[in-house]
PDB file of N, CA and C in Angstrom:
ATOM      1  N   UNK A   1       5.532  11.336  29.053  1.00  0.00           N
ATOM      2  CA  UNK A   1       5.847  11.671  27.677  1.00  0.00           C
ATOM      3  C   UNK A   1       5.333  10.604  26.721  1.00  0.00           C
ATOM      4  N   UNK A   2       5.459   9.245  27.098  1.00  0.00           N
ATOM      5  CA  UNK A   2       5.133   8.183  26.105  1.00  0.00           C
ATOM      6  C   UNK A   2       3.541   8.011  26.042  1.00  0.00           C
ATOM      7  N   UNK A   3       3.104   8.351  24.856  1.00  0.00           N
ATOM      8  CA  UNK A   3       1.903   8.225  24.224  1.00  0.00           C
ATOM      9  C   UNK A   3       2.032   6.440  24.541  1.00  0.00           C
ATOM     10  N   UNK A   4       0.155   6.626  24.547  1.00  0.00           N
ATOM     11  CA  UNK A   4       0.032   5.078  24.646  1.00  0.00           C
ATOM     12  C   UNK A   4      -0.296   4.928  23.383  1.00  0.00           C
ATOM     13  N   UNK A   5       0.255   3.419  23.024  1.00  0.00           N
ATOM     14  CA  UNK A   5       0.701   2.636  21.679  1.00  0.00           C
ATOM     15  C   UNK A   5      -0.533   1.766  21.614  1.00  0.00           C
ATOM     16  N   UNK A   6      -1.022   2.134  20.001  1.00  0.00           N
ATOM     17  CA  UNK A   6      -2.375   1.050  19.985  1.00  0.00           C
ATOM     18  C   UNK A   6      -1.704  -0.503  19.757  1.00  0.00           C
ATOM     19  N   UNK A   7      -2.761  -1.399  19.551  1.00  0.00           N
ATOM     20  CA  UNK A   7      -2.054  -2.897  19.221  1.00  0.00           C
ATOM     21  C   UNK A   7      -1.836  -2.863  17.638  1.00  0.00           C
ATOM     22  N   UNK A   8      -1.413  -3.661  17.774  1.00  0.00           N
ATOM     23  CA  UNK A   8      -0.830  -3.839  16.403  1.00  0.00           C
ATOM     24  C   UNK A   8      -2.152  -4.031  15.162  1.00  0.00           C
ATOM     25  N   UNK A   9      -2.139  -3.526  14.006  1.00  0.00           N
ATOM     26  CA  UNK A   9      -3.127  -3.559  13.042  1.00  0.00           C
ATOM     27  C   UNK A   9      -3.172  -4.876  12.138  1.00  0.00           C
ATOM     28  N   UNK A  10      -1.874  -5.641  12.630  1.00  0.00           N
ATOM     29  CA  UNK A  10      -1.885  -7.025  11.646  1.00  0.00           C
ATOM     30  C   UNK A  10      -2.117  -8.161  12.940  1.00  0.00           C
ATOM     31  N   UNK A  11      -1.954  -8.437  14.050  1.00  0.00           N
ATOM     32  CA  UNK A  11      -2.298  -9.433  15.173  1.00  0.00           C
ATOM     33  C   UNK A  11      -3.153  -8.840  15.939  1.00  0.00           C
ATOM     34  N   UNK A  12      -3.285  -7.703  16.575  1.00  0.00           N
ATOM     35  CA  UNK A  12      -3.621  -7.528  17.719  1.00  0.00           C
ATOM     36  C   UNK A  12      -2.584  -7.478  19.065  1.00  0.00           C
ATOM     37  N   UNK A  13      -1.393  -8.007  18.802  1.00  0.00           N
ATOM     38  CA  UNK A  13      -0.788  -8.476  19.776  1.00  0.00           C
ATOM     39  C   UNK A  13      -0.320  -6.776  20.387  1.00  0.00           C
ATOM     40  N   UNK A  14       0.663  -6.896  21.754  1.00  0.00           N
ATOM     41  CA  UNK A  14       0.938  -5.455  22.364  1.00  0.00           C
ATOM     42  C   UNK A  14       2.250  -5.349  21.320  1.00  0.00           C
ATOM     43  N   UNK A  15       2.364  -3.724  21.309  1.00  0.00           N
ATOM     44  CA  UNK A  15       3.598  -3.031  20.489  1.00  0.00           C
ATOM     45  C   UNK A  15       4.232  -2.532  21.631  1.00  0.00           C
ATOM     46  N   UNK A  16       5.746  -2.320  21.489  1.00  0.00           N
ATOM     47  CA  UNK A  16       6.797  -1.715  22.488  1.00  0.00           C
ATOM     48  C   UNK A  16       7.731  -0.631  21.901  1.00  0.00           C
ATOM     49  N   UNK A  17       7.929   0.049  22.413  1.00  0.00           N
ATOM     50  CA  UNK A  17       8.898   1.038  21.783  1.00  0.00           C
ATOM     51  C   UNK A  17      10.396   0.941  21.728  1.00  0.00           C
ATOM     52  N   UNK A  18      11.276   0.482  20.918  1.00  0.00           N
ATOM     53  CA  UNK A  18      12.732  -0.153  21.122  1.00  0.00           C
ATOM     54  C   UNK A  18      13.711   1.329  20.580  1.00  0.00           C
ATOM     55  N   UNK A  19      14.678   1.214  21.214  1.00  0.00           N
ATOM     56  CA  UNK A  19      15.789   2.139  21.123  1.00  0.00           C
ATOM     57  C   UNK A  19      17.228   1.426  20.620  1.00  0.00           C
ATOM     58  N   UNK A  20      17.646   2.243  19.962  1.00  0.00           N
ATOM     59  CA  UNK A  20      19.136   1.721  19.694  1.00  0.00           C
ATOM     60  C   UNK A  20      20.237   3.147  19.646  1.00  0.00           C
ATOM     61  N   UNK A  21      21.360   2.988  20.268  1.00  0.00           N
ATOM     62  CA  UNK A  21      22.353   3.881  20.002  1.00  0.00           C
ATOM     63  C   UNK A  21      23.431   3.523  18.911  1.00  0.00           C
ATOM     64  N   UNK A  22      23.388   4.699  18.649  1.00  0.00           N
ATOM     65  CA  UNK A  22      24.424   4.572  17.425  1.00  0.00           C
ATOM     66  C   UNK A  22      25.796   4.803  17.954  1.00  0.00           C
ATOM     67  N   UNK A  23      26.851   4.581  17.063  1.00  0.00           N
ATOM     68  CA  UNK A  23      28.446   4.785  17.589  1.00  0.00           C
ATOM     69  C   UNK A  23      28.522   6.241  17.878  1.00  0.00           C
ATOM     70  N   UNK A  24      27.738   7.153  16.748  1.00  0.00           N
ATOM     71  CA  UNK A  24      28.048   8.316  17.411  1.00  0.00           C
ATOM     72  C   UNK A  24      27.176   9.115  18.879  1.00  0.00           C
ATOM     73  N   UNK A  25      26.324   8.361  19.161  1.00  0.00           N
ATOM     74  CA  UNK A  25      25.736   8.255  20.163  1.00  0.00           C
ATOM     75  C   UNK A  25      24.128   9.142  20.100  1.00  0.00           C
ATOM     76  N   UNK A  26      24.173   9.043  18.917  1.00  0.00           N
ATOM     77  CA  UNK A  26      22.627   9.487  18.409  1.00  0.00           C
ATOM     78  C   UNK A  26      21.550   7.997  18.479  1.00  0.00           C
ATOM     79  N   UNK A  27      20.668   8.285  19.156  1.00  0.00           N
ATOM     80  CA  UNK A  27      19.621   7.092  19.075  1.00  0.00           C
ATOM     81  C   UNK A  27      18.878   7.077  17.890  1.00  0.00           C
ATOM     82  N   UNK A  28      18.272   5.858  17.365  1.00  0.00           N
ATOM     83  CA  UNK A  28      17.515   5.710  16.642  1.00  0.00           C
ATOM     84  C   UNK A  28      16.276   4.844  17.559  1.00  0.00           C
ATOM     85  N   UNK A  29      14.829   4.907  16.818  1.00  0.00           N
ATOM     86  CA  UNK A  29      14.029   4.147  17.487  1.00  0.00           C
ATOM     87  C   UNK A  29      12.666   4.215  16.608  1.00  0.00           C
ATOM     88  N   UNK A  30      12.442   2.696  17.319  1.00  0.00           N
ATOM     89  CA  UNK A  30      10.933   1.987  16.226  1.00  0.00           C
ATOM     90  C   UNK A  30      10.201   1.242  17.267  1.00  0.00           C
ATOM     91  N   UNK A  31       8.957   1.187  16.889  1.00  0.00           N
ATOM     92  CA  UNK A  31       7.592   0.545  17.382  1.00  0.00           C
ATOM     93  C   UNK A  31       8.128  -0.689  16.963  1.00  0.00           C
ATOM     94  N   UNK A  32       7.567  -1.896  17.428  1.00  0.00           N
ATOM     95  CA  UNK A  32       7.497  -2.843  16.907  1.00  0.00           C
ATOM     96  C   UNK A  32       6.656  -3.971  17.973  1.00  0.00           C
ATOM     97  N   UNK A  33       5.886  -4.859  16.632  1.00  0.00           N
ATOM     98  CA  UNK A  33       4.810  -5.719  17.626  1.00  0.00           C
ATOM     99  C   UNK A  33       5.729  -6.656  18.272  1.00  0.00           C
ATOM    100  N   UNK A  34       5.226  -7.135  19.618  1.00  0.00           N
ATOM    101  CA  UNK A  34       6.137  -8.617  20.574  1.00  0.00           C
ATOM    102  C   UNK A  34       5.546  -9.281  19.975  1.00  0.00           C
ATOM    103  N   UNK A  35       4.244  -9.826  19.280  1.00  0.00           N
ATOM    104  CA  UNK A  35       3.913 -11.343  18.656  1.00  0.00           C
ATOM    105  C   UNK A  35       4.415 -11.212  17.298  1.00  0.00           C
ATOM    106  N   UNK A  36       4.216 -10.538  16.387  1.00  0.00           N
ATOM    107  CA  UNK A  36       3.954 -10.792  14.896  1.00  0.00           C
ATOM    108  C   UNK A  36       5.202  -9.562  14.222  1.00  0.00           C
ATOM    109  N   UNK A  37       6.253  -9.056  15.323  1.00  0.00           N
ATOM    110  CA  UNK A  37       7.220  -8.377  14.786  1.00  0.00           C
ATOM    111  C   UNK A  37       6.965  -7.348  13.626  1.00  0.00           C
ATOM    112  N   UNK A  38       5.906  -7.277  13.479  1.00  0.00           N
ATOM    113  CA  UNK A  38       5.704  -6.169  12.576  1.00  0.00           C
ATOM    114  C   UNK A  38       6.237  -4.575  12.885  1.00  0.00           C
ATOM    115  N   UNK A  39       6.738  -3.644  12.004  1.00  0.00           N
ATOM    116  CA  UNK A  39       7.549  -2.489  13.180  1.00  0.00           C
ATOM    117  C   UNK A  39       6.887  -0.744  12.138  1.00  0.00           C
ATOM    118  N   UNK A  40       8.060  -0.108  12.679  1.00  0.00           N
ATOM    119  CA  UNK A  40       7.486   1.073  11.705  1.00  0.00           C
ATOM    120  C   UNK A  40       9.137   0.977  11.420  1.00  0.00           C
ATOM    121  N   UNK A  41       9.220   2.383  10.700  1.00  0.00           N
ATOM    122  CA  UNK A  41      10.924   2.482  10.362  1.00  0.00           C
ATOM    123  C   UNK A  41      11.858   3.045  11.532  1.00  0.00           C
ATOM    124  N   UNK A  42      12.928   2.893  11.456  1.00  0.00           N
ATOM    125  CA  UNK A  42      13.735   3.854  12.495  1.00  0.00           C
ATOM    126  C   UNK A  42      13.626   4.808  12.367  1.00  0.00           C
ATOM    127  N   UNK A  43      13.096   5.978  13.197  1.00  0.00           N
ATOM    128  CA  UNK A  43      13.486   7.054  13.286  1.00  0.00           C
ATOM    129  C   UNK A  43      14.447   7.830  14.279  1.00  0.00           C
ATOM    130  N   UNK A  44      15.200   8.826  13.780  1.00  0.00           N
ATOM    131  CA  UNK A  44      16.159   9.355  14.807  1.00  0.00           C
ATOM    132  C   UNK A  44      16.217  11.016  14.683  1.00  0.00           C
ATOM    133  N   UNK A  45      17.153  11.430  15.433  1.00  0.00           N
ATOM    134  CA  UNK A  45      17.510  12.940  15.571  1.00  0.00           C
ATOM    135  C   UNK A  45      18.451  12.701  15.922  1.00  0.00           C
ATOM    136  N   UNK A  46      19.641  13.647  15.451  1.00  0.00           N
ATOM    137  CA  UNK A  46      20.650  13.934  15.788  1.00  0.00           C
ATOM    138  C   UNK A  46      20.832  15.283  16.400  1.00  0.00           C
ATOM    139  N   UNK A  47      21.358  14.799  17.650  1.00  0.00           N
ATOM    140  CA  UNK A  47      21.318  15.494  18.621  1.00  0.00           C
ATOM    141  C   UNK A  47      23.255  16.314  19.131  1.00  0.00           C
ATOM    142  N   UNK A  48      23.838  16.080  18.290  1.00  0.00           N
ATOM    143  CA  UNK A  48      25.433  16.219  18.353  1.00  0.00           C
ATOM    144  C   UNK A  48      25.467  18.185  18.857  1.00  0.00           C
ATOM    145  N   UNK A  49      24.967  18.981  17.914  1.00  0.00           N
ATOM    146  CA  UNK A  49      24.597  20.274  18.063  1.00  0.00           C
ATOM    147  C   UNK A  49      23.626  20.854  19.213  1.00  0.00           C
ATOM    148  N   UNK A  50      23.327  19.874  20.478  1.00  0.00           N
ATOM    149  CA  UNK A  50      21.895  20.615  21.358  1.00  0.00           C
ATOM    150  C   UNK A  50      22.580  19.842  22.518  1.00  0.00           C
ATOM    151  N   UNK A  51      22.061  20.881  23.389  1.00  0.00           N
ATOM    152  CA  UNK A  51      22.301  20.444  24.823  1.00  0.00           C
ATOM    153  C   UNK A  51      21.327  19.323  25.255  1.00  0.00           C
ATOM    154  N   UNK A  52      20.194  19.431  25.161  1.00  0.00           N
ATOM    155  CA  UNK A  52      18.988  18.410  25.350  1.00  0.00           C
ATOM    156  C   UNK A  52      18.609  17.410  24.733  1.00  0.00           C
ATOM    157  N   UNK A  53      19.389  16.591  24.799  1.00  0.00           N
ATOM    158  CA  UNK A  53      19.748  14.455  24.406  1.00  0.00           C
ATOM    159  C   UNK A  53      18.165  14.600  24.530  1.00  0.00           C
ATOM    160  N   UNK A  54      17.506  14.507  25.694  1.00  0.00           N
ATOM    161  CA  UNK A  54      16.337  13.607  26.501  1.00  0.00           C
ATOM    162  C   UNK A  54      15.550  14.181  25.121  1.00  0.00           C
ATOM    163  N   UNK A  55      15.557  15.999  24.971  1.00  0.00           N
ATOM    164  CA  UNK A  55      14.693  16.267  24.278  1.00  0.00           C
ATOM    165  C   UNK A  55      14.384  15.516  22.510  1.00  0.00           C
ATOM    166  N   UNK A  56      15.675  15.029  22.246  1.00  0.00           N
ATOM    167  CA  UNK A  56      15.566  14.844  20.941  1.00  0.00           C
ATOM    168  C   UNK A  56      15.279  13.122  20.817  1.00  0.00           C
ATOM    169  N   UNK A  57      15.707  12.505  21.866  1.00  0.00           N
ATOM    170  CA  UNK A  57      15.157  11.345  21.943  1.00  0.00           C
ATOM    171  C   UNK A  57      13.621  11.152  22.146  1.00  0.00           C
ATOM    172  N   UNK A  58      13.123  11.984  22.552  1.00  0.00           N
ATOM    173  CA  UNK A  58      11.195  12.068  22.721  1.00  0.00           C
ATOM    174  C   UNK A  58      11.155  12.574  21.285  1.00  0.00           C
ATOM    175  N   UNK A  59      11.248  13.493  20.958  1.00  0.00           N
ATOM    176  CA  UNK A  59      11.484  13.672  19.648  1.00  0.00           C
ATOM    177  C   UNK A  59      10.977  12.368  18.542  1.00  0.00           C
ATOM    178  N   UNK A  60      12.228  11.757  18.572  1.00  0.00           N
ATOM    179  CA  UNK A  60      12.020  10.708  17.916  1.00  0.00           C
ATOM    180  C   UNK A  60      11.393   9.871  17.753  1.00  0.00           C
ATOM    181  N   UNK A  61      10.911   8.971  19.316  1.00  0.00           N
ATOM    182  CA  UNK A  61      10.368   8.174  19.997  1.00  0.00           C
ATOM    183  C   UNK A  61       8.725   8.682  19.868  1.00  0.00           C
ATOM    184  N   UNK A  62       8.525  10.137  19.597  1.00  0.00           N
ATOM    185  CA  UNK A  62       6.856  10.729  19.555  1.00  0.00           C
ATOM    186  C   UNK A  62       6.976  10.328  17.997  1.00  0.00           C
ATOM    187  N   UNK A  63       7.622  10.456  17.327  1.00  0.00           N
ATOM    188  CA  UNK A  63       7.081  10.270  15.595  1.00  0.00           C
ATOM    189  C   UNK A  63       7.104   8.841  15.382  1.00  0.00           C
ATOM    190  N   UNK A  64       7.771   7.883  16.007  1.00  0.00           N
ATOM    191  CA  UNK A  64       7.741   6.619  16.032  1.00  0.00           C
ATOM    192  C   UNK A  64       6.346   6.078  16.346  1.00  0.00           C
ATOM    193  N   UNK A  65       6.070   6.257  17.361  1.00  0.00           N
ATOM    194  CA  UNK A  65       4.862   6.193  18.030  1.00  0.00           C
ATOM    195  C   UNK A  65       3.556   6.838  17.103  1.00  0.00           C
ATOM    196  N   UNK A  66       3.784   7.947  17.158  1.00  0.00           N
ATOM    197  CA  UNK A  66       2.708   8.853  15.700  1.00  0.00           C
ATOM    198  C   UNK A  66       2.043   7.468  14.563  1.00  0.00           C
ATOM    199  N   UNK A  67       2.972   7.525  14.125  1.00  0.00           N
ATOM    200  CA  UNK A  67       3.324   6.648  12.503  1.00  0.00           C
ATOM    201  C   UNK A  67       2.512   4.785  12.751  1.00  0.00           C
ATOM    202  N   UNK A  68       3.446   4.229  14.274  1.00  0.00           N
ATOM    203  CA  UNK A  68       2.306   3.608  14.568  1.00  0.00           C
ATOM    204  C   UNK A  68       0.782   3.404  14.788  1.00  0.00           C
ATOM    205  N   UNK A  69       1.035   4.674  15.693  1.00  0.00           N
ATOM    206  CA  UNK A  69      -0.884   4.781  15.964  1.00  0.00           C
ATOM    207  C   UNK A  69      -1.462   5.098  14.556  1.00  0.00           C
ATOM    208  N   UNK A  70      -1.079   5.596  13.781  1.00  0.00           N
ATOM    209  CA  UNK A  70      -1.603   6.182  12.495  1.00  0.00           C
ATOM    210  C   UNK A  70      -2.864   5.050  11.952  1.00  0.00           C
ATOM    211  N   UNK A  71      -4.042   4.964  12.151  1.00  0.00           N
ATOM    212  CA  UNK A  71      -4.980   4.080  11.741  1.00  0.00           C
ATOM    213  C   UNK A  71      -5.689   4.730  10.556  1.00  0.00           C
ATOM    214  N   UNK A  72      -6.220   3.762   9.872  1.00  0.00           N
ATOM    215  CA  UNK A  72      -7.027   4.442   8.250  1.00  0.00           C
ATOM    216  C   UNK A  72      -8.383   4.569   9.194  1.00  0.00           C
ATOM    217  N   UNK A  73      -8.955   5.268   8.715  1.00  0.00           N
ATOM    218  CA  UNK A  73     -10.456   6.061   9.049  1.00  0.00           C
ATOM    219  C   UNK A  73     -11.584   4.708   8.938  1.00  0.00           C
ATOM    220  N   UNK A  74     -11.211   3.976   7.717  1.00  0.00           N
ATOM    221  CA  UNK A  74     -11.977   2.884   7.646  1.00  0.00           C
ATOM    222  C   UNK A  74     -11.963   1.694   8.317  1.00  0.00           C
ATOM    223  N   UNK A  75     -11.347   1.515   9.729  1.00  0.00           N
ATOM    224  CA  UNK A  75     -11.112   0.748  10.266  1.00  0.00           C
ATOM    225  C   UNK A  75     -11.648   0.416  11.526  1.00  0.00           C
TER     226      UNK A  75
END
């Protein structure tokens, strides 16, 4: 499922994909570089209404990822 993550557009350094749960047990999740901490925003789904957690966590985790890879044409 996990798209591979380009390097980061401000170091070069590798990007990782981080997760966080919330109290109500909806994840949120962001790219972010290991050298130069640069990230994208949290994104999440709330998943309270669906049987399929896994699904809405890829969900999330694919637009996270998206938004990272997102490179300008001129580059």
């Amino acid at each position: 499922m996990i798209d591979e993550l380009l390097p980061c557009p401000f170091c070069g350094g590798n990007a990782a994909l981080y997760s966080k749960q919330l109290q109500n047990g909806d994840h949120i999740m962001n790219v972010r570089c290991e050298v130069c901490k640069a990230s994208t925003r949290m994104f999440g789904c709330e998943n309270n209404n669906y049987d399929d957690e896994n699904y809405w966590n890829q969900l999330a985790a694919k637009k996270a990822i998206n938004i990272w890879n997102l490179r300008s044409e001129k580059e």
